[in-house]
C-alpha atoms as a PDB file:
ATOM      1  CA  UNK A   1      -6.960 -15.593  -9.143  1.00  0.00           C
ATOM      2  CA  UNK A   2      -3.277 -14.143 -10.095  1.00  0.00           C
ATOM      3  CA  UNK A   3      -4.538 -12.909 -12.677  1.00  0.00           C
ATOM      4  CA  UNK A   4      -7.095 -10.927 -11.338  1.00  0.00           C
ATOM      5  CA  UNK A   5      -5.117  -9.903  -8.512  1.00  0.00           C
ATOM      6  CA  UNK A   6      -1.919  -8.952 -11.169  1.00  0.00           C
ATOM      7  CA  UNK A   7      -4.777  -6.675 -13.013  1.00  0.00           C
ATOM      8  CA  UNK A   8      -5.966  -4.833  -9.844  1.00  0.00           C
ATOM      9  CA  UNK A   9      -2.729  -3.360  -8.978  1.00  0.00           C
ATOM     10  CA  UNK A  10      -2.503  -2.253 -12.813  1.00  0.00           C
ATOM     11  CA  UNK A  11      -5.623  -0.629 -12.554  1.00  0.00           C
ATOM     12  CA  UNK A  12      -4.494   0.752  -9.115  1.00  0.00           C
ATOM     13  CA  UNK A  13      -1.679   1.863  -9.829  1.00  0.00           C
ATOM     14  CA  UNK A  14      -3.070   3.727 -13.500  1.00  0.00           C
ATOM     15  CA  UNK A  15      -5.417   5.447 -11.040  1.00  0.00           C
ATOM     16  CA  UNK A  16      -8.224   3.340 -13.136  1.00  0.00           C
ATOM     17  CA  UNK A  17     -10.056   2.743  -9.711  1.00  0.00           C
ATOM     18  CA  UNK A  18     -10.331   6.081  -8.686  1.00  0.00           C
ATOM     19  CA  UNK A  19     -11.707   7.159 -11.740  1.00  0.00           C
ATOM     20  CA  UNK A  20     -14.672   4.315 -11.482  1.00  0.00           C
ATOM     21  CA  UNK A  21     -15.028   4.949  -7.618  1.00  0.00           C
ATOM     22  CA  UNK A  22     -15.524   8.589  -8.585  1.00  0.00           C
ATOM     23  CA  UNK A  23     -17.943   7.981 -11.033  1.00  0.00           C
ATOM     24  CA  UNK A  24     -19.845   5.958  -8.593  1.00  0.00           C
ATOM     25  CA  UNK A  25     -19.690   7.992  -5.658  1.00  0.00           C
ATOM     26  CA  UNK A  26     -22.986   9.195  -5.539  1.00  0.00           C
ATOM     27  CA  UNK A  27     -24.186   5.481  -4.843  1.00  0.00           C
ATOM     28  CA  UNK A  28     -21.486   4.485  -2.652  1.00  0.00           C
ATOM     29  CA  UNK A  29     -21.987   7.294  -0.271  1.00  0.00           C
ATOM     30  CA  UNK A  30     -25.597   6.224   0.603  1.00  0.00           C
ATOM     31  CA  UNK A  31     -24.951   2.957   0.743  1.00  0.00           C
ATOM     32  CA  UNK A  32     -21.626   3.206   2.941  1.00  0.00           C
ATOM     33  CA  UNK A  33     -22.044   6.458   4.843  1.00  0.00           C
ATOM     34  CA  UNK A  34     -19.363   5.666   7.483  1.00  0.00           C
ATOM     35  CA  UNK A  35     -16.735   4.979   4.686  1.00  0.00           C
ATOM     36  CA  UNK A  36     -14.706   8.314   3.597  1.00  0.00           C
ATOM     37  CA  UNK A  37     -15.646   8.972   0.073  1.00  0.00           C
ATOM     38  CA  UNK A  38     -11.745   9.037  -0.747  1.00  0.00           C
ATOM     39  CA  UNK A  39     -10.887   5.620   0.733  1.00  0.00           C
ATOM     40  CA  UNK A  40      -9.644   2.917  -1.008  1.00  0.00           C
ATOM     41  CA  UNK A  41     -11.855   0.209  -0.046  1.00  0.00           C
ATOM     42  CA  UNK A  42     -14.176   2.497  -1.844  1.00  0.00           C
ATOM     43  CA  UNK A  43     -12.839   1.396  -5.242  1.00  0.00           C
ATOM     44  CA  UNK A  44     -12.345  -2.239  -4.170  1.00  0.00           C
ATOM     45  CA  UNK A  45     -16.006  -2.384  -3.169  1.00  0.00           C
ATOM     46  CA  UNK A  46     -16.854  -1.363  -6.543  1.00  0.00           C
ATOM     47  CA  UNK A  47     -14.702  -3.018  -8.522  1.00  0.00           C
ATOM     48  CA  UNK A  48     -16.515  -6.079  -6.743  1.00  0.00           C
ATOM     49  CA  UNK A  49     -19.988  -5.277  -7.555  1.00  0.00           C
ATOM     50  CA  UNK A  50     -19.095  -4.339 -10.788  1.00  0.00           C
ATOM     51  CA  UNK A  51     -16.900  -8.275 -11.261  1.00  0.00           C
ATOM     52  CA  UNK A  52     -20.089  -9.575  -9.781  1.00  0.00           C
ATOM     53  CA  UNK A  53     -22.625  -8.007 -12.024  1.00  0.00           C
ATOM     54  CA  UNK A  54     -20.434  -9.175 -15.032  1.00  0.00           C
ATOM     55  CA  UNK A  55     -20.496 -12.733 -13.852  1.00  0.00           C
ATOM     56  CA  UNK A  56     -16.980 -13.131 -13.420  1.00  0.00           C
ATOM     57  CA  UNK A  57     -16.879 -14.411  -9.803  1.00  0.00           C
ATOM     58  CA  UNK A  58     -13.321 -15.275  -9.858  1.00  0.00           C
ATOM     59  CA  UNK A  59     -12.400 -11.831 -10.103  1.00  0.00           C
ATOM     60  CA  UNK A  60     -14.790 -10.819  -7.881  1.00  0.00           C
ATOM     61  CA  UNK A  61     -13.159 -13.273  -4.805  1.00  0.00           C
ATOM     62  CA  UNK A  62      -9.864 -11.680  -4.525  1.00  0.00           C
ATOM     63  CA  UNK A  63     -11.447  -7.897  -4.957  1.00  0.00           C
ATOM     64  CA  UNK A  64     -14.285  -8.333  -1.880  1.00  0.00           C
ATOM     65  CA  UNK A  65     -11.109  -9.647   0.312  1.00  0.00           C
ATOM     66  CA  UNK A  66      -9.053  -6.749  -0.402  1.00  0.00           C
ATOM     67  CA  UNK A  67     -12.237  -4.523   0.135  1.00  0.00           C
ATOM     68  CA  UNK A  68     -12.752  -6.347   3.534  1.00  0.00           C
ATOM     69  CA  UNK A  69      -9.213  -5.763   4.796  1.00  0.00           C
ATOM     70  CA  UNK A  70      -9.543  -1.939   3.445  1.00  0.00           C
ATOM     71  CA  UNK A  71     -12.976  -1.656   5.604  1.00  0.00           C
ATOM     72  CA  UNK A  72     -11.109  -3.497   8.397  1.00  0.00           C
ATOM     73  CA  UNK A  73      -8.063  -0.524   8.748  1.00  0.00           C
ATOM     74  CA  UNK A  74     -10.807   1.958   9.552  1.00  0.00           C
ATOM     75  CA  UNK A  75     -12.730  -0.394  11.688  1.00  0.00           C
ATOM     76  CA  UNK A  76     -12.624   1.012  15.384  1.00  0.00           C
ATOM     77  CA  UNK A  77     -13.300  -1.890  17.334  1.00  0.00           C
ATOM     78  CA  UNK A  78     -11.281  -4.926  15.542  1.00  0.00           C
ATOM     79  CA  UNK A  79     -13.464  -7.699  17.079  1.00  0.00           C
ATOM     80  CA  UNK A  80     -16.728  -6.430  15.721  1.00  0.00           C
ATOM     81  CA  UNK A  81     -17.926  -6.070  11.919  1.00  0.00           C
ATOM     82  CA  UNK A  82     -18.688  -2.424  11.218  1.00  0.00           C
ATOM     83  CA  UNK A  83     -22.547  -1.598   9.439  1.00  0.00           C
ATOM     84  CA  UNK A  84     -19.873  -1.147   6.236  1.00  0.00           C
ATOM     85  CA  UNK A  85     -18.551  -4.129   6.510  1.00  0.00           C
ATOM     86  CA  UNK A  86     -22.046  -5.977   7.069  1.00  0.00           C
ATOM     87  CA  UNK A  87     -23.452  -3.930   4.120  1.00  0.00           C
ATOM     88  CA  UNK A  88     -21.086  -5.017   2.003  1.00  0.00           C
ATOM     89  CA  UNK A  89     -21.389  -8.471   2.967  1.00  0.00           C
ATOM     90  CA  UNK A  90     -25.073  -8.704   2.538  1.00  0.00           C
ATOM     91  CA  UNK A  91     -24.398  -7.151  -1.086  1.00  0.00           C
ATOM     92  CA  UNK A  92     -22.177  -9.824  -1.878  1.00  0.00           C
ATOM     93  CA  UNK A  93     -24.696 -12.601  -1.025  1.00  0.00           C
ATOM     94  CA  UNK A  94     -27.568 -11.252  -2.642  1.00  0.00           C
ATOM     95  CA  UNK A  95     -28.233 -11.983  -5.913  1.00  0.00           C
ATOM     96  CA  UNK A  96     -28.223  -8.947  -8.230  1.00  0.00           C
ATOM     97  CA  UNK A  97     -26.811  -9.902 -11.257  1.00  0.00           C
END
């Protein structure tokens, strides 16, 4: 999980992420309208579908967390799970690989 974690912040900080977020946008935006298209759970949340879709779920565990905590900072109300954050979540479970 290091690892994976150790390669996010390269990609992050190479601006890798925002390039593949960017790309993606016009899927992202329909699926998580409340999220600003410039956010950076935005890349996280791809990054994640894109970890799950190659198989590689231990890259994928330490990616949805950091996606969850991103959709968390723009959460309003702190004790409830935002349609975002249950989108996201019902993603994850499915089976779509």
């Amino acid at each position: 999980m290091a690892l994976w974690l150790g390669t996010m912040k390269i990609a992050e900080k190479s601006g890798l992420i925002s390039i593949i977020a960017k790309s993606l946008r016009p899927i992202t935006v329909r699926l998580f309208p409340d999220v600003p298209e410039d956010h950076p759970a935005m890349g996280s949340i791809v990054l994640n579908m894109a970890a799950n879709v190659l198989g590689l779920g231990n890259a994928a565990t330490p990616l949805g967390l950091k996606a969850m905590e991103e959709l968390q900072q723009i959460n309003p109300n702190k004790n409830t799970a935002t349609n975002a954050m249950c989108t996201f979540l019902a993603i994850n479970t499915s089976r779509y690989n």
